[in-house]
Protein backbone atom coordinates (compact mmCIF):
# COMPACT_ATOMS: atom_id res chain seq x y z
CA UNK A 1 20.08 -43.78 -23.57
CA UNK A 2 20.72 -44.36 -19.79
CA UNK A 3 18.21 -46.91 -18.42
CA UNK A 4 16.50 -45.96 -15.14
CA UNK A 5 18.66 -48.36 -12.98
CA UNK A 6 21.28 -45.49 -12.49
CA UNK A 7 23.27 -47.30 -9.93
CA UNK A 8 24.58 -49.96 -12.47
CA UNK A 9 23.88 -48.33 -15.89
CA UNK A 10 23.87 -51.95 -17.46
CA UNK A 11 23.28 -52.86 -20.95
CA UNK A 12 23.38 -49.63 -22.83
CA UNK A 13 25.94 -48.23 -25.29
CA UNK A 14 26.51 -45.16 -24.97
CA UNK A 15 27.57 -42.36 -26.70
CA UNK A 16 30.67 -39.74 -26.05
CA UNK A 17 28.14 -37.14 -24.91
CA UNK A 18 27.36 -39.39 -21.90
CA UNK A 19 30.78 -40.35 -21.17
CA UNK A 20 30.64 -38.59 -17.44
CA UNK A 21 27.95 -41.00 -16.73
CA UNK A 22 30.09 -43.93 -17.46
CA UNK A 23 32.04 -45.53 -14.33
CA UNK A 24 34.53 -47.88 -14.15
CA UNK A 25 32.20 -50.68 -15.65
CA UNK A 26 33.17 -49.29 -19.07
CA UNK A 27 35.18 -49.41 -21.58
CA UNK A 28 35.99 -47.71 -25.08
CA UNK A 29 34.64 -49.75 -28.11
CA UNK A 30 37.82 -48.25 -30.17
CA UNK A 31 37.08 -46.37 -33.31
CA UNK A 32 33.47 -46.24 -33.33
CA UNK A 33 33.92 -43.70 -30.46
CA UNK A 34 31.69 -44.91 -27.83
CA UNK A 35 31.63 -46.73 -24.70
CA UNK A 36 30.17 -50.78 -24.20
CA UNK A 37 29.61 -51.90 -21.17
CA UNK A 38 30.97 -55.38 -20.07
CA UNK A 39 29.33 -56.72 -17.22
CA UNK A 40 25.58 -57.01 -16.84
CA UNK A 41 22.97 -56.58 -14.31
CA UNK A 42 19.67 -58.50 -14.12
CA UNK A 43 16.74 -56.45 -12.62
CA UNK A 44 13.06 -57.38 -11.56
CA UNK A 45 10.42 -56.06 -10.54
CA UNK A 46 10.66 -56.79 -7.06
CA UNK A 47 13.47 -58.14 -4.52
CA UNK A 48 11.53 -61.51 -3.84
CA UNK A 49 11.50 -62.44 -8.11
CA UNK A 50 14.98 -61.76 -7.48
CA UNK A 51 15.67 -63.73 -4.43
CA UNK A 52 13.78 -66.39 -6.25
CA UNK A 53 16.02 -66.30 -8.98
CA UNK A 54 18.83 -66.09 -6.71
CA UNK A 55 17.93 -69.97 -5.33
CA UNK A 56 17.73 -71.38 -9.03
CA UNK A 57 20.08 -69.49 -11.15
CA UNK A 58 23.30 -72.39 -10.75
CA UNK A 59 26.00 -69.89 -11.53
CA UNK A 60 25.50 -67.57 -8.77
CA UNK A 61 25.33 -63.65 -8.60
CA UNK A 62 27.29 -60.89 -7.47
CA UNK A 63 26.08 -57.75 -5.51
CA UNK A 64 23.03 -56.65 -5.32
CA UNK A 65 21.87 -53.31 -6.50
CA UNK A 66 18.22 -51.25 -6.77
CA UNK A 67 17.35 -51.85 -3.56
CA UNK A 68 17.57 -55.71 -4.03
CA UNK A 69 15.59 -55.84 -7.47
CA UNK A 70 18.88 -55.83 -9.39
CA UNK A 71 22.35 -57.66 -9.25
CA UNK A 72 25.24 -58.17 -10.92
CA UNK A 73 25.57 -61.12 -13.26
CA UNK A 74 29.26 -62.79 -13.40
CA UNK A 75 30.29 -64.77 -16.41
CA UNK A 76 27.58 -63.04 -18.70
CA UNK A 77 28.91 -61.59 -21.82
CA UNK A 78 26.35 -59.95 -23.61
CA UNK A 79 22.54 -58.50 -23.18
CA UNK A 80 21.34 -61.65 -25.80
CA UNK A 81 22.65 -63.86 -23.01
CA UNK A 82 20.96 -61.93 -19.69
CA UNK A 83 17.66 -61.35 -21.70
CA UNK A 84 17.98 -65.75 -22.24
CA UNK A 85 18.83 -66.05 -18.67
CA UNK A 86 15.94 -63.62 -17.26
CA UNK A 87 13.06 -64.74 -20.04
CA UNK A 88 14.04 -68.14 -18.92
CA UNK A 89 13.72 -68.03 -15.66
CA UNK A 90 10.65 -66.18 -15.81
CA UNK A 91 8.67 -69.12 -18.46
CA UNK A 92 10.02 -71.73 -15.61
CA UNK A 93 9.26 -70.32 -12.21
């Protein structure tokens, strides 16, 4: 399943019947047949919660997506890690 944030398609696996959806973010898993995507985005609900997070996250962000509710999250290497990241963040604002 594609989430609704169809300019970054983060955090999904997806099968080989939505491989034309896939961009360059991708990459095949091998023999399981389908694709895994590895690099994240973190999305809010709107672009201040995100500018907010932008101040206080330490590691820094990469482009912005979703008209400035979403960006790019360097460094993090699974969803586990950006759901930690964003459920922090939101228990400490």
């Amino acid at each position: 399943m594609i989430n609704n944030y169809s300019c970054c398609y983060y955090n999904e696996t997806m099968n080989s019947n939505q491989m034309s959806t896939v961009n360059d973010i991708s990459k095949w898993s091998g023999s399981d047949n389908v694709y895994v995507q590895d690099k994240f985005y973190i999305h809010f609900d709107t672009s201040k919660e995100l500018e907010e997070f932008s101040k206080k996250y330490k590691y820094g962000i990469g482009c912005k997506c979703c008209s400035n509710t979403g960006a790019f999250m360097p460094g993090v290497k699974s969803k586990k890690e950006l759901d930690k990241i964003k459920d922090d963040f939101l228990k400490n604002r």
